[in-house]
C-alpha atoms as a PDB file:
ATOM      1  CA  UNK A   1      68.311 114.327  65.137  1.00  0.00           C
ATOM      2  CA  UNK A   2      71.408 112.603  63.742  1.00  0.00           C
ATOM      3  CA  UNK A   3      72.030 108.530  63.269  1.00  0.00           C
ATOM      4  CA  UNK A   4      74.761 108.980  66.110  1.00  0.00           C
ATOM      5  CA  UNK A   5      71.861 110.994  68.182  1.00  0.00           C
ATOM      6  CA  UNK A   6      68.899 108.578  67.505  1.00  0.00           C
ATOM      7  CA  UNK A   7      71.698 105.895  68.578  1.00  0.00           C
ATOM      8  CA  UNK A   8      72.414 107.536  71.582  1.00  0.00           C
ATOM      9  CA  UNK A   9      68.665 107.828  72.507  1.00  0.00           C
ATOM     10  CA  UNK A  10      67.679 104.780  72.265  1.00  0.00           C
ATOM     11  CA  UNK A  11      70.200 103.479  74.781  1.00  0.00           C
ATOM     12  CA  UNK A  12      69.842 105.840  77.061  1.00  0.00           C
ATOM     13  CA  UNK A  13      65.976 105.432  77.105  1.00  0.00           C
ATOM     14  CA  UNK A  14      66.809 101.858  77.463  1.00  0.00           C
ATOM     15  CA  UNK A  15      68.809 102.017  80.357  1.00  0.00           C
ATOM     16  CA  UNK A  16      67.088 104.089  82.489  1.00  0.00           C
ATOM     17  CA  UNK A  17      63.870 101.870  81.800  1.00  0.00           C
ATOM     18  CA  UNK A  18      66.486  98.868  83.039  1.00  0.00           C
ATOM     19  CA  UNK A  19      67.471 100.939  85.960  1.00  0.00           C
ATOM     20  CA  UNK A  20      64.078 102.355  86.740  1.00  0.00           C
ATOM     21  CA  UNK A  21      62.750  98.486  86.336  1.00  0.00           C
ATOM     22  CA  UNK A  22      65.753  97.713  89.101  1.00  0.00           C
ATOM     23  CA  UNK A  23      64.718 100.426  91.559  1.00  0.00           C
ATOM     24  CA  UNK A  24      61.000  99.250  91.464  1.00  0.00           C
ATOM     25  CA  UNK A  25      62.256  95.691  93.128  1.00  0.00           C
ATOM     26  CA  UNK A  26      64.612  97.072  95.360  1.00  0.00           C
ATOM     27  CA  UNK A  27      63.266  95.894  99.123  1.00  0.00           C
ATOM     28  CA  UNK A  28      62.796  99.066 101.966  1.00  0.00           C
ATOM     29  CA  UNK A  29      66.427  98.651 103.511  1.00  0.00           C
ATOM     30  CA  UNK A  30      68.455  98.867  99.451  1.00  0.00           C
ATOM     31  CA  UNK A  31      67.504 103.181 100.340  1.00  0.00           C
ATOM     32  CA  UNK A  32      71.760 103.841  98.712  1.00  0.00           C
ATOM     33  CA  UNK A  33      71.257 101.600  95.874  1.00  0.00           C
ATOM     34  CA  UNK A  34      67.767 103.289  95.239  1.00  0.00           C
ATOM     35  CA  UNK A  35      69.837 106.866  95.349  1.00  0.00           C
ATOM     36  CA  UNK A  36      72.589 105.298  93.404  1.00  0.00           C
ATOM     37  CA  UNK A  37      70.128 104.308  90.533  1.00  0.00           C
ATOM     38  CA  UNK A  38      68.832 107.308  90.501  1.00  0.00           C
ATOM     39  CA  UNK A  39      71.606 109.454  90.360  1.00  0.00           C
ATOM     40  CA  UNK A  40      72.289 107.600  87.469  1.00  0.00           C
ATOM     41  CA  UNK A  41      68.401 107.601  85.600  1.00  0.00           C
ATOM     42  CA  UNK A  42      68.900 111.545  86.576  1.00  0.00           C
ATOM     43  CA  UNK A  43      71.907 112.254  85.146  1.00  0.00           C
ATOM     44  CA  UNK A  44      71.387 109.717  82.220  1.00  0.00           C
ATOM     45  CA  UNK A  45      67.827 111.872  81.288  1.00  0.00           C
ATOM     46  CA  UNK A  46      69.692 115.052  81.446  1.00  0.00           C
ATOM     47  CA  UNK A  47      72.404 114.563  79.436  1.00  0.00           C
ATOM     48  CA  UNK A  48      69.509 113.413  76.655  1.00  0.00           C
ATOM     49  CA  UNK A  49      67.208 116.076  77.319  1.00  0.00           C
ATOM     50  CA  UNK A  50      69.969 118.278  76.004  1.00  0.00           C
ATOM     51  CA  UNK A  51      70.984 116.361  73.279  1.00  0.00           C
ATOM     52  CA  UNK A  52      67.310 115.960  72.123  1.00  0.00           C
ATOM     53  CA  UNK A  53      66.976 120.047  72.300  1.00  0.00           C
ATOM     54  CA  UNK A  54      70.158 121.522  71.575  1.00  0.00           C
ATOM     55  CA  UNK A  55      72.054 118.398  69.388  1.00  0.00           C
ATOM     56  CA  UNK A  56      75.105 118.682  72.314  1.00  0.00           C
ATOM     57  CA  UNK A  57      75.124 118.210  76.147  1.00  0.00           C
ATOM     58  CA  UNK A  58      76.170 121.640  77.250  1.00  0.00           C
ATOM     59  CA  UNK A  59      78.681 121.408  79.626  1.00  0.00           C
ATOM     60  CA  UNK A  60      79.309 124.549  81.795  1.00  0.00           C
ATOM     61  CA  UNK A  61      81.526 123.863  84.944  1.00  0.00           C
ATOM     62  CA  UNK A  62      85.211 124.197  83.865  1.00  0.00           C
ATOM     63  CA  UNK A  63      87.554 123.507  87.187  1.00  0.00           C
ATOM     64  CA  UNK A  64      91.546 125.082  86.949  1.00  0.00           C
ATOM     65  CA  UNK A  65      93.987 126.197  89.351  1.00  0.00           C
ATOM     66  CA  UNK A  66      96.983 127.846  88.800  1.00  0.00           C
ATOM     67  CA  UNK A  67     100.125 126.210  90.274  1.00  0.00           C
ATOM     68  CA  UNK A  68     103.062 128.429  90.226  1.00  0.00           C
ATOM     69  CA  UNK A  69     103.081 129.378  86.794  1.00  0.00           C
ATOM     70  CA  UNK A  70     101.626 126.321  85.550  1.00  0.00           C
ATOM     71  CA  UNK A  71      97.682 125.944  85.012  1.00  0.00           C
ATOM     72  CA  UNK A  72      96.105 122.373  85.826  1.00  0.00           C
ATOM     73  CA  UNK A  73      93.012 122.156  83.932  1.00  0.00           C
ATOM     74  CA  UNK A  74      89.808 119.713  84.618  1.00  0.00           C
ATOM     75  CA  UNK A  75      87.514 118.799  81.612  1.00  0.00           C
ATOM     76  CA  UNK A  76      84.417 120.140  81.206  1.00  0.00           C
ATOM     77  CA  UNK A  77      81.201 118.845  82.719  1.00  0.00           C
ATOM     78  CA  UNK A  78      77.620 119.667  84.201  1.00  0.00           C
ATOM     79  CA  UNK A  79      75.568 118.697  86.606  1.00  0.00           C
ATOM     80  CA  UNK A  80      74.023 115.447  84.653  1.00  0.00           C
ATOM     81  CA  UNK A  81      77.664 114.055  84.319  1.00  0.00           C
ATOM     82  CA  UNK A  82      78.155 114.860  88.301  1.00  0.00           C
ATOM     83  CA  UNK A  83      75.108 112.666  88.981  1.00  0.00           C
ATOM     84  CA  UNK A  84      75.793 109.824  87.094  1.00  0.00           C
ATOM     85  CA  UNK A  85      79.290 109.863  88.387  1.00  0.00           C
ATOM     86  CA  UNK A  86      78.201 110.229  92.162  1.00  0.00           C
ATOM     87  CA  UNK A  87      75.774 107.546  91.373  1.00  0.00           C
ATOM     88  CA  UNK A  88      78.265 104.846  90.047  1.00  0.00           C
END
């Protein structure tokens, strides 16, 4: 795994343990912020677990639409970047 790779490891290990710290304090009645965090944690684990096994998150949802004669183009994602976003 590259410097940039390790880098990127470490923090995201390190933020889901914050997170997952956060969600084990949260009272009965915080049930959205527990989904939020999670959402998050999920999407956060993902997006490493392909980094750690392929070197890239693999992105494979691509959203156009053809307006006219003009395409509008979205940027790739996946479902990891869905879930974190959802989750924020």
């Amino acid at each position: 795994m590259a410097s940039s790779a390790s880098g990127f490891a470490a923090l995201a290990l390190g933020v889901s343990a914050f997170l997952v710290g956060w969600m084990a304090r949260l009272r009965a009645h915080e049930r959205w912020t527990a989904v939020s965090l999670a959402l998050i944690v999920g999407g956060a684990v993902g997006n490493l677990l392909d980094r750690v096994l392929y070197g890239w998150v693999v992105d494979f949802i691509h959203l156009w639409v053809r307006v006219g004669g003009r395409a509008w183009s979205w940027p790739d994602f996946n479902v990891a970047d869905s879930a974190i976003t959802v989750g924020s």
